[in-house]
N, C-alpha and C. Protein backbone atom coordinates (compact mmCIF):
# COMPACT_ATOMS: atom_id res chain seq x y z
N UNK A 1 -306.17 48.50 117.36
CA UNK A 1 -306.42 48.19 115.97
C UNK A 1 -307.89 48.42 115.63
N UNK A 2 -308.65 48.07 116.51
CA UNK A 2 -310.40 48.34 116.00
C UNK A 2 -310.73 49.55 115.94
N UNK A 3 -309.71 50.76 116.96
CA UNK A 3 -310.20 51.76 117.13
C UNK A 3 -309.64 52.74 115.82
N UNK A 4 -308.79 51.80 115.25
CA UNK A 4 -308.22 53.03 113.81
C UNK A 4 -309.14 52.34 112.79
N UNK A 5 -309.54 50.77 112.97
CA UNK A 5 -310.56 50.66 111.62
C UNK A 5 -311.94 51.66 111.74
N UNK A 6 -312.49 51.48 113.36
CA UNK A 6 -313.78 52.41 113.30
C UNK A 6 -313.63 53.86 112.60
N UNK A 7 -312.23 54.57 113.21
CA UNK A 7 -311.83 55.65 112.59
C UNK A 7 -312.06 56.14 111.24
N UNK A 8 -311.49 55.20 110.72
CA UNK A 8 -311.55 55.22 109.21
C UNK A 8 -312.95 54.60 108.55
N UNK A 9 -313.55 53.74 109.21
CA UNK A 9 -315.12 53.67 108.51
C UNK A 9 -315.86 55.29 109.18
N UNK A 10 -315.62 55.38 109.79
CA UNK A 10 -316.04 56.83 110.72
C UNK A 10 -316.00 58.15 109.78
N UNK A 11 -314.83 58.20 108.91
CA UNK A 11 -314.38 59.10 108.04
C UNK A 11 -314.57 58.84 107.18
N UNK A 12 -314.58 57.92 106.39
CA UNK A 12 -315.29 57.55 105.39
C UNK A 12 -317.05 57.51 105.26
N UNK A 13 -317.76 57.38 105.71
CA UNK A 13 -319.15 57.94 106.38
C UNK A 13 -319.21 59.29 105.97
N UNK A 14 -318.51 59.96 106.31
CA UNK A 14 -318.48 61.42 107.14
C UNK A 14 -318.33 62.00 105.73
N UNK A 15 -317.06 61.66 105.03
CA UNK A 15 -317.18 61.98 103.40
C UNK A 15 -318.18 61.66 102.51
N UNK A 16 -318.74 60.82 102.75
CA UNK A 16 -319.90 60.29 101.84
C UNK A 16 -321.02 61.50 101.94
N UNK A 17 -321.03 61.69 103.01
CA UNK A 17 -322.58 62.71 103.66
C UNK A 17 -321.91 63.76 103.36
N UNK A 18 -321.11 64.31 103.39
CA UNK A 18 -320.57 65.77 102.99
C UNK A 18 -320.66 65.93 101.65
N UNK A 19 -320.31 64.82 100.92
CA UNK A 19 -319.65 65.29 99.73
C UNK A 19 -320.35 65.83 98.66
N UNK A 20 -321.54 65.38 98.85
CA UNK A 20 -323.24 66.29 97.89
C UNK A 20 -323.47 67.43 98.46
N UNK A 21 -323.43 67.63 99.37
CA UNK A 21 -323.86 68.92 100.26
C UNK A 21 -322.76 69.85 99.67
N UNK A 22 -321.31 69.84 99.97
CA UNK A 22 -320.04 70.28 99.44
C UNK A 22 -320.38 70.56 97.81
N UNK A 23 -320.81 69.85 96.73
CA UNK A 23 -320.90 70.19 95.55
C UNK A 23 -322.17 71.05 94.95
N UNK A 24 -322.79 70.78 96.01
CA UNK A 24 -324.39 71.12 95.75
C UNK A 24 -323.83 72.83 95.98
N UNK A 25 -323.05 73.18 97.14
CA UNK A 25 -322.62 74.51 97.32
C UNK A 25 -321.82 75.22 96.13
N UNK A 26 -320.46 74.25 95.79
CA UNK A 26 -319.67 74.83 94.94
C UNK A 26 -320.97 75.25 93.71
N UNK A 27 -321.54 74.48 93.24
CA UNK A 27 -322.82 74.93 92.22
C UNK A 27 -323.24 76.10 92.52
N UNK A 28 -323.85 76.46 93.79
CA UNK A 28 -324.84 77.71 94.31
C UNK A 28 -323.69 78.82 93.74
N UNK A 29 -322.76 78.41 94.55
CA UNK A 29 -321.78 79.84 94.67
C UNK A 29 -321.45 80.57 93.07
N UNK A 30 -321.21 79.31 92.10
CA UNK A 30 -321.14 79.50 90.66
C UNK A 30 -322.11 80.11 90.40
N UNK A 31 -323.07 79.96 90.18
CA UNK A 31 -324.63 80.58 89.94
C UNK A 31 -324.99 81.58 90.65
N UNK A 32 -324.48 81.61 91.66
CA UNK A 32 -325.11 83.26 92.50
C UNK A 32 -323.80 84.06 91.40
N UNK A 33 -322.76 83.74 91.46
CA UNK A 33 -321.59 84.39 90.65
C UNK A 33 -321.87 85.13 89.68
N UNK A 34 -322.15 83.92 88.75
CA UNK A 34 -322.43 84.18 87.46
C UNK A 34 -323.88 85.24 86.68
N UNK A 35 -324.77 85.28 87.81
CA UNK A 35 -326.17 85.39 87.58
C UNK A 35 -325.88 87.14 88.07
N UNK A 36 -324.72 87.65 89.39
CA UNK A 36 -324.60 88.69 89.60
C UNK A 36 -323.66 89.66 88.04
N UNK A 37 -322.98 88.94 88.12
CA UNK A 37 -322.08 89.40 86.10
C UNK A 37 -323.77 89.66 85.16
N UNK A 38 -324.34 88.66 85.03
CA UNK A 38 -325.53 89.19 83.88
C UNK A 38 -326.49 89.91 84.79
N UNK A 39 -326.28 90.40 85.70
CA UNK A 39 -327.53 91.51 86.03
C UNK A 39 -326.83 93.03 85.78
N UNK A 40 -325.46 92.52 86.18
CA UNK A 40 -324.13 93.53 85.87
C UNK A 40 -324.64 94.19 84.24
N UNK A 41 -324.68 93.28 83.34
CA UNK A 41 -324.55 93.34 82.13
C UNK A 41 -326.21 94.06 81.65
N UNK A 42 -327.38 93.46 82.26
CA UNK A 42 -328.45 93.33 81.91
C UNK A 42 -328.99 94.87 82.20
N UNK A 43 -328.44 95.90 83.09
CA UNK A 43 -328.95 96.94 83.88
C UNK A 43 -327.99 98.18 82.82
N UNK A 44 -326.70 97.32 82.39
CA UNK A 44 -325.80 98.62 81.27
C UNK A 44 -326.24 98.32 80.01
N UNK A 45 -327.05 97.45 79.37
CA UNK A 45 -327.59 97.37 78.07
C UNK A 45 -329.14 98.30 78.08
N UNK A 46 -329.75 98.02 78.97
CA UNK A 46 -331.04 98.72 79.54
C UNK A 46 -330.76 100.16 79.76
N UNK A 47 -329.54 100.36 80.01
CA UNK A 47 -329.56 101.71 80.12
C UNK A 47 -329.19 102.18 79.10
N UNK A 48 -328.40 101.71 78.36
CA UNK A 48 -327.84 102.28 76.83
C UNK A 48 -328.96 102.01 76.23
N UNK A 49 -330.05 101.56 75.90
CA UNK A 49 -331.08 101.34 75.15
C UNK A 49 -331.76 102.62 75.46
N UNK A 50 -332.34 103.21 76.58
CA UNK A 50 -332.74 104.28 77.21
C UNK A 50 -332.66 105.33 76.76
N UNK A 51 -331.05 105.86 76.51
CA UNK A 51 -330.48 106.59 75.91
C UNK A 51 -331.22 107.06 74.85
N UNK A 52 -331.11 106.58 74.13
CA UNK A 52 -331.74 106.88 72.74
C UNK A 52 -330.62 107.65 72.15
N UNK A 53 -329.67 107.25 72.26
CA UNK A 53 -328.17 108.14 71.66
C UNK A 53 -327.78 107.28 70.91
N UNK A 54 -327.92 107.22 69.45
CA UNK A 54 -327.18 106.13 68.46
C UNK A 54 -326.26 106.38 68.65
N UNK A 55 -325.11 105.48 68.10
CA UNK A 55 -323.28 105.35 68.77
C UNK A 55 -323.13 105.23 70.19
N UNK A 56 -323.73 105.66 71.04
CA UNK A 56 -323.37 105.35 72.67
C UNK A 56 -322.87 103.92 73.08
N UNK A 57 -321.49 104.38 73.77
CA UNK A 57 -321.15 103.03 74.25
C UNK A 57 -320.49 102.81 75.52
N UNK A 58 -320.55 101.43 75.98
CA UNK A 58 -320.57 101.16 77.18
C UNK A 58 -319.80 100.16 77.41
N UNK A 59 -318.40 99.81 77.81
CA UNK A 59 -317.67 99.34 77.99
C UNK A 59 -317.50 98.05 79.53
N UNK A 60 -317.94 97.07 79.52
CA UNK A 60 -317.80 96.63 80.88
C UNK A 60 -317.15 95.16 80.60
N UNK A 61 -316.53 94.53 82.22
CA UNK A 61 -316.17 93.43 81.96
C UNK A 61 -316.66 92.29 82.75
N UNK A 62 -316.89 91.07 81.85
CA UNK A 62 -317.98 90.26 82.32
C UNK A 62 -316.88 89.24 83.12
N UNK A 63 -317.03 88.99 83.96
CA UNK A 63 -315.59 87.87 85.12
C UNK A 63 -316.89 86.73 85.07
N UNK A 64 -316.79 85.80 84.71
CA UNK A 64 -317.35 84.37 84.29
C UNK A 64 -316.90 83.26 85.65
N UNK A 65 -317.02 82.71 86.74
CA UNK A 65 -315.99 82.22 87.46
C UNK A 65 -315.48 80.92 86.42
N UNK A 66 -313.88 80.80 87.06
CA UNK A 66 -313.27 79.16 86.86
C UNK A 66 -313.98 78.50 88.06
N UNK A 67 -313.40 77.12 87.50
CA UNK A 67 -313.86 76.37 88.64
C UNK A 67 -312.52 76.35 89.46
N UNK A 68 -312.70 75.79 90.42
CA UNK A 68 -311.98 76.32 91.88
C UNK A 68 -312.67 74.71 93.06
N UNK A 69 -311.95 75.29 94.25
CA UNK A 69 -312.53 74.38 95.15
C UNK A 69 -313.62 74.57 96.07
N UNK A 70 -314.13 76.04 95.81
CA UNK A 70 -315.17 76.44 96.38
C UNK A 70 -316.33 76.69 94.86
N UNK A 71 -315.93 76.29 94.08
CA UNK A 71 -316.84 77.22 92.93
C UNK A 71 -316.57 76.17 91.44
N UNK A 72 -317.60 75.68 91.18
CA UNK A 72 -317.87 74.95 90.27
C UNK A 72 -318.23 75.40 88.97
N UNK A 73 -317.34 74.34 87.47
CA UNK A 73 -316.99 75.30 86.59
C UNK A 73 -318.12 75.51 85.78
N UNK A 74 -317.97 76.64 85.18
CA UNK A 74 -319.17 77.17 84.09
C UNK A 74 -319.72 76.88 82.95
N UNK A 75 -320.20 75.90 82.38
CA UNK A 75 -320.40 75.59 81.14
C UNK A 75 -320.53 76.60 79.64
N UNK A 76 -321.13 77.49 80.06
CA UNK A 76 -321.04 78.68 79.15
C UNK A 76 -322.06 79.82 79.62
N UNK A 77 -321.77 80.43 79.45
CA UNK A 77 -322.18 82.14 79.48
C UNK A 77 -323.02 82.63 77.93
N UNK A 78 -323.95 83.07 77.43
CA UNK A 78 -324.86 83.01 76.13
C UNK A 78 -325.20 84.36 76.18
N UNK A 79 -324.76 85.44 75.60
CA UNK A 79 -324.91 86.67 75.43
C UNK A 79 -326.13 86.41 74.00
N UNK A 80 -327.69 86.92 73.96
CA UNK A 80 -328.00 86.92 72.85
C UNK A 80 -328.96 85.45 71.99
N UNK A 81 -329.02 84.66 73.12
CA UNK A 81 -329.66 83.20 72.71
C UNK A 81 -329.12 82.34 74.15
N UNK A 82 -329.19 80.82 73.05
CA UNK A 82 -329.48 79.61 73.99
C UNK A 82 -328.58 78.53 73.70
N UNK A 83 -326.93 78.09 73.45
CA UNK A 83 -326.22 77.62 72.48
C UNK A 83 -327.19 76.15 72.31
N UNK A 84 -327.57 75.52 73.58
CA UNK A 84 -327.71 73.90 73.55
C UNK A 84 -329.28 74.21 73.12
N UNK A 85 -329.63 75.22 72.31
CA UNK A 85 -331.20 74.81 71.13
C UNK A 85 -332.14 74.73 72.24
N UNK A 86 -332.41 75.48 72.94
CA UNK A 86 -333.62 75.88 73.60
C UNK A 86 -334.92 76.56 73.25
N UNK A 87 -335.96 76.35 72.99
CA UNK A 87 -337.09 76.83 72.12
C UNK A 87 -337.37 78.33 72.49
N UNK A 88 -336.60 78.80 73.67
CA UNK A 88 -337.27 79.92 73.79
C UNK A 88 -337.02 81.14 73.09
N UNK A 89 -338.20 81.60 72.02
CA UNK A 89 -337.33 82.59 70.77
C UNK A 89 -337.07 83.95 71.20
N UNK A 90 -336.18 84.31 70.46
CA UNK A 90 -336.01 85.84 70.67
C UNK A 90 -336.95 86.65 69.91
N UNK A 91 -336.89 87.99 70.16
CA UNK A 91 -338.23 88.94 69.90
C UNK A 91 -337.50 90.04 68.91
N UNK A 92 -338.57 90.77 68.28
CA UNK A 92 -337.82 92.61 67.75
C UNK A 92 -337.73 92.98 69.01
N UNK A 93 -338.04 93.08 70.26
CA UNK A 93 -337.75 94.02 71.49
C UNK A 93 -336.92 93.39 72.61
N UNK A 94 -336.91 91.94 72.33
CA UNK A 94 -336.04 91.35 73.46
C UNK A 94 -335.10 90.21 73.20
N UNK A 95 -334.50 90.50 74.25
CA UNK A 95 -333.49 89.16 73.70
C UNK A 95 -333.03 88.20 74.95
N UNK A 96 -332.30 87.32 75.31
CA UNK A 96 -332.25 86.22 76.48
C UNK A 96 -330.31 86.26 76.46
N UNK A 97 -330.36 86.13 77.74
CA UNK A 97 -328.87 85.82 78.52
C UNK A 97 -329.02 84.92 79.56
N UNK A 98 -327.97 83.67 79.43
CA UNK A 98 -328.18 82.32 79.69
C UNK A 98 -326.97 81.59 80.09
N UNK A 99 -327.23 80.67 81.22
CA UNK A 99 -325.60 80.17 81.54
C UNK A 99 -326.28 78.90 82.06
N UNK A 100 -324.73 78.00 82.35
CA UNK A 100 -325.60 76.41 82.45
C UNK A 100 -324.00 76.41 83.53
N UNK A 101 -323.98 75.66 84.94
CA UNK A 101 -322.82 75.62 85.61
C UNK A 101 -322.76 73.76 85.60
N UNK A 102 -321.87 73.57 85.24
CA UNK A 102 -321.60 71.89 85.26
C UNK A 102 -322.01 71.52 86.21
N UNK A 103 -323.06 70.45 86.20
CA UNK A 103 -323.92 70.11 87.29
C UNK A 103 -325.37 70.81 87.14
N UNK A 104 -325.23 71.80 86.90
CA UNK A 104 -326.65 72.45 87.16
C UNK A 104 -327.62 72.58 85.95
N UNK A 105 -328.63 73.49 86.24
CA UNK A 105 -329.65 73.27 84.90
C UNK A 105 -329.14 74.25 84.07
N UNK A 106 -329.45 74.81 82.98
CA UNK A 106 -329.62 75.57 82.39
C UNK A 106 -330.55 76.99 82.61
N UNK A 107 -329.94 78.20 83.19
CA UNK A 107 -331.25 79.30 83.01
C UNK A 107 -330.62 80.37 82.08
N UNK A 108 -332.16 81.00 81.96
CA UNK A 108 -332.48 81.87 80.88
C UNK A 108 -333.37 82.62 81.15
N UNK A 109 -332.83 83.97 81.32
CA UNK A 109 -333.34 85.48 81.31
C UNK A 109 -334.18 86.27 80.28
N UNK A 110 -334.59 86.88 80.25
CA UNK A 110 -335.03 88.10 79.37
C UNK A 110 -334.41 89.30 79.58
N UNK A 111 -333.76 90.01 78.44
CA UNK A 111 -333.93 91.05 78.54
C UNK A 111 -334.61 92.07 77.65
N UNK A 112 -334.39 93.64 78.57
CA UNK A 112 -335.86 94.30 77.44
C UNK A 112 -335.65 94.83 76.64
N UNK A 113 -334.08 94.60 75.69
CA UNK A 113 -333.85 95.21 74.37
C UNK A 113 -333.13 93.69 73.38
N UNK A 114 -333.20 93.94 72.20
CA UNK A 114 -332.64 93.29 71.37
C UNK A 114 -330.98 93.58 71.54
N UNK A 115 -330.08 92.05 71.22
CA UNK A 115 -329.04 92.44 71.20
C UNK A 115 -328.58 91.68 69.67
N UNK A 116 -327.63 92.60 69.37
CA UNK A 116 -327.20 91.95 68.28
C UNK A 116 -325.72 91.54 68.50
N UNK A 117 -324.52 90.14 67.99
CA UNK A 117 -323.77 90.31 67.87
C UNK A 117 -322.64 90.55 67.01
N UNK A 118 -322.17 91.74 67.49
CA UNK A 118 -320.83 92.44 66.51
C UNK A 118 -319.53 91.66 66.04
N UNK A 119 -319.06 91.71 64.98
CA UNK A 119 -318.00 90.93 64.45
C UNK A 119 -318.04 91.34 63.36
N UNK A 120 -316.46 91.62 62.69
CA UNK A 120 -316.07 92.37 61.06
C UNK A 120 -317.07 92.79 60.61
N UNK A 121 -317.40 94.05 60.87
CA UNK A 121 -318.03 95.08 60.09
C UNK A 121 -319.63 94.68 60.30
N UNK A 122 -320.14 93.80 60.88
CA UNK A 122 -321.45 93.64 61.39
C UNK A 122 -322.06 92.95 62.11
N UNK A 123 -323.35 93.09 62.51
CA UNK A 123 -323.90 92.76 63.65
C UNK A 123 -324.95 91.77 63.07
N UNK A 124 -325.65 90.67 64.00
CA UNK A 124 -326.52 89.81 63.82
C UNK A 124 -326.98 89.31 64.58
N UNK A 125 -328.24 88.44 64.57
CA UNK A 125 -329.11 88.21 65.34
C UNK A 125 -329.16 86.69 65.50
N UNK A 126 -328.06 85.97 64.77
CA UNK A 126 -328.16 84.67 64.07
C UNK A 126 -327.63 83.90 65.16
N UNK A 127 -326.52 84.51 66.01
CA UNK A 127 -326.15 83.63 66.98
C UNK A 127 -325.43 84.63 68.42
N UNK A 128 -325.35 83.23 69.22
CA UNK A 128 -325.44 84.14 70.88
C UNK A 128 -323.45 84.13 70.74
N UNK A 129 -323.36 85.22 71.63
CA UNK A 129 -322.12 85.04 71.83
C UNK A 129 -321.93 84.78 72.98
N UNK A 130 -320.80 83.43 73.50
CA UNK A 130 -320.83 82.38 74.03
C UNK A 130 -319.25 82.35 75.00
N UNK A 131 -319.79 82.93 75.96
CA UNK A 131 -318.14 82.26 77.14
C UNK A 131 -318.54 81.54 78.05
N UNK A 132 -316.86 80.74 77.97
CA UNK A 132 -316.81 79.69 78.87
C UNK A 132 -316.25 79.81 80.38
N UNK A 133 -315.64 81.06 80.53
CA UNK A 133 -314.59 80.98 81.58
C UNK A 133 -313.77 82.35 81.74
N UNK A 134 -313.50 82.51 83.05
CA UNK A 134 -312.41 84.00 82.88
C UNK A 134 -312.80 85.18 82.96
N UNK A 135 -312.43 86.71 82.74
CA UNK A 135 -312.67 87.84 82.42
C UNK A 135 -312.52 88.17 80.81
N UNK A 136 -314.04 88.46 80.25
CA UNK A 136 -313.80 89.14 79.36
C UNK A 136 -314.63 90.42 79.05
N UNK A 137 -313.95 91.16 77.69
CA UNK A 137 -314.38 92.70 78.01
C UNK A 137 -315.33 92.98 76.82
N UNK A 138 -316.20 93.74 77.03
CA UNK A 138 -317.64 93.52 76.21
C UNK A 138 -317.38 94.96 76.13
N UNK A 139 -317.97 95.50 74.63
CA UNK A 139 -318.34 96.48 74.02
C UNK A 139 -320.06 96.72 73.92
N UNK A 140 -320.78 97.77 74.63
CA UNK A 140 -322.09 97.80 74.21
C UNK A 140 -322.08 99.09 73.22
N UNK A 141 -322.95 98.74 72.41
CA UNK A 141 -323.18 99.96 71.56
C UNK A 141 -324.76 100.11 70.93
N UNK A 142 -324.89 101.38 71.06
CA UNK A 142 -326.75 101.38 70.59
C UNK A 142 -326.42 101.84 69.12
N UNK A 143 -327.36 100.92 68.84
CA UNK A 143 -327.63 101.17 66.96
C UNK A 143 -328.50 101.09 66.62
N UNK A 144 -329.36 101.55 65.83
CA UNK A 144 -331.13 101.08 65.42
C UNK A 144 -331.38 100.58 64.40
N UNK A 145 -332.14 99.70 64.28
CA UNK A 145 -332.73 98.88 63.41
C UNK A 145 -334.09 99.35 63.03
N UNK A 146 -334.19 99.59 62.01
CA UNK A 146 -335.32 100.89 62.10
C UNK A 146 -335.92 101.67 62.55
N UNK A 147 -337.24 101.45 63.53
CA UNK A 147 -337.27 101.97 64.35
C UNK A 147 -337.03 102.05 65.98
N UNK A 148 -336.57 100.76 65.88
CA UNK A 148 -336.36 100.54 67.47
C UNK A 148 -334.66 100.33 67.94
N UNK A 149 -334.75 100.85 68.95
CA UNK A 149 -333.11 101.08 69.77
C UNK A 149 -332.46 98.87 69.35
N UNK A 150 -331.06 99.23 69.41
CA UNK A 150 -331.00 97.68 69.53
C UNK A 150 -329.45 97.63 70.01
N UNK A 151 -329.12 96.83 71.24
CA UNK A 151 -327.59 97.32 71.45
C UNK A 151 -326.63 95.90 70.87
N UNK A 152 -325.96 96.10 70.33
CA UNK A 152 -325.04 95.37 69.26
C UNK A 152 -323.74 95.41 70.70
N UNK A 153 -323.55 93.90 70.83
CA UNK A 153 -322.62 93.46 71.46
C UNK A 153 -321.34 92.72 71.13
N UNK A 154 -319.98 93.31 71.28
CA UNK A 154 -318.79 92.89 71.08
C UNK A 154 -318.09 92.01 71.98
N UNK A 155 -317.25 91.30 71.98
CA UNK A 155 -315.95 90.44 72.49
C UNK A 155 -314.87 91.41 72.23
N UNK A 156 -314.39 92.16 73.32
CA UNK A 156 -313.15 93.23 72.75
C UNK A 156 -311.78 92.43 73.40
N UNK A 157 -312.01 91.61 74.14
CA UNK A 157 -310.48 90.57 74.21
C UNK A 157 -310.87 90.07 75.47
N UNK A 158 -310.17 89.23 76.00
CA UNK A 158 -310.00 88.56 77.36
C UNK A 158 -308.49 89.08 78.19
N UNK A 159 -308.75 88.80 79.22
CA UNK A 159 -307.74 89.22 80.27
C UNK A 159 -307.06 87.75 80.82
């Protein structure tokens, strides 16, 4: 009988000390995830900006992870801004891509072109476009704003 109570204070111990270490990972793994999708994203807007080909477009799909038992869930994905009002402003030449994994902090990128987002018949600068979860499929397209390249970003559906 003492040797199944030690057991079980034994295992119980054993969960306690794991169980931060265990979440602290599922976090990493989300964030290495997620951070490889916006470099994905950050290197085909940079290159369509390059271009200098108005209309050029670039079709890719951004896989966001779910949460899982190895992989902790995503709070949002920010194509274009900062949803939770972060001071850091956008520029005429640049713009920020940003994700927050439940549990974790909030980061925020630069990138080196303006993005605008696309919806019925136009594009704007007014707000980020914002996923939570899943595969979805992004439209890049270069358009100029007077004189400078600017790639106008779509939501073309989810999978």
């Amino acid at each position: 009988m003492l040797r199944t109570v030690l057991a079980v204070v034994l295992a119980i111990v054993i969960v306690g000390v794991v169980s931060p270490a265990f979440e602290d990972a599922r976090i990493a793994r989300s964030e290495s995830q997620t951070e490889t999708e916006l470099v994905r994203l950050r290197v085909a807007a940079t290159e369509l900006a390059r271009e200098q080909n108005v209309g050029a477009r670039r079709t890719l799909e951004l896989s966001v992870p779910d949460e899982s038992v190895t992989r902790a869930s995503v709070a949002f994905v920010a194509l274009g801004g900062v949803p939770d009002g972060q001071a850091d402003t956008d520029t005429p030449h640049s713009d920020r891509l940003a994700y927050r994994v439940e549990g974790g902090d909030t980061h925020v990128f630069r990138l080196p072109v303006d993005l605008l987002v696309a919806g019925e018949n136009q594009a704007s600068d007014a707000n980020a476009l914002v996923v939570h979860g899943g595969t979805v499929r992004l439209t890049l397209r270069l358009v100029r704003d007077g004189d400078r390249p600017v790639v106008a970003v779509e939501h073309s559906g989810s999978q």
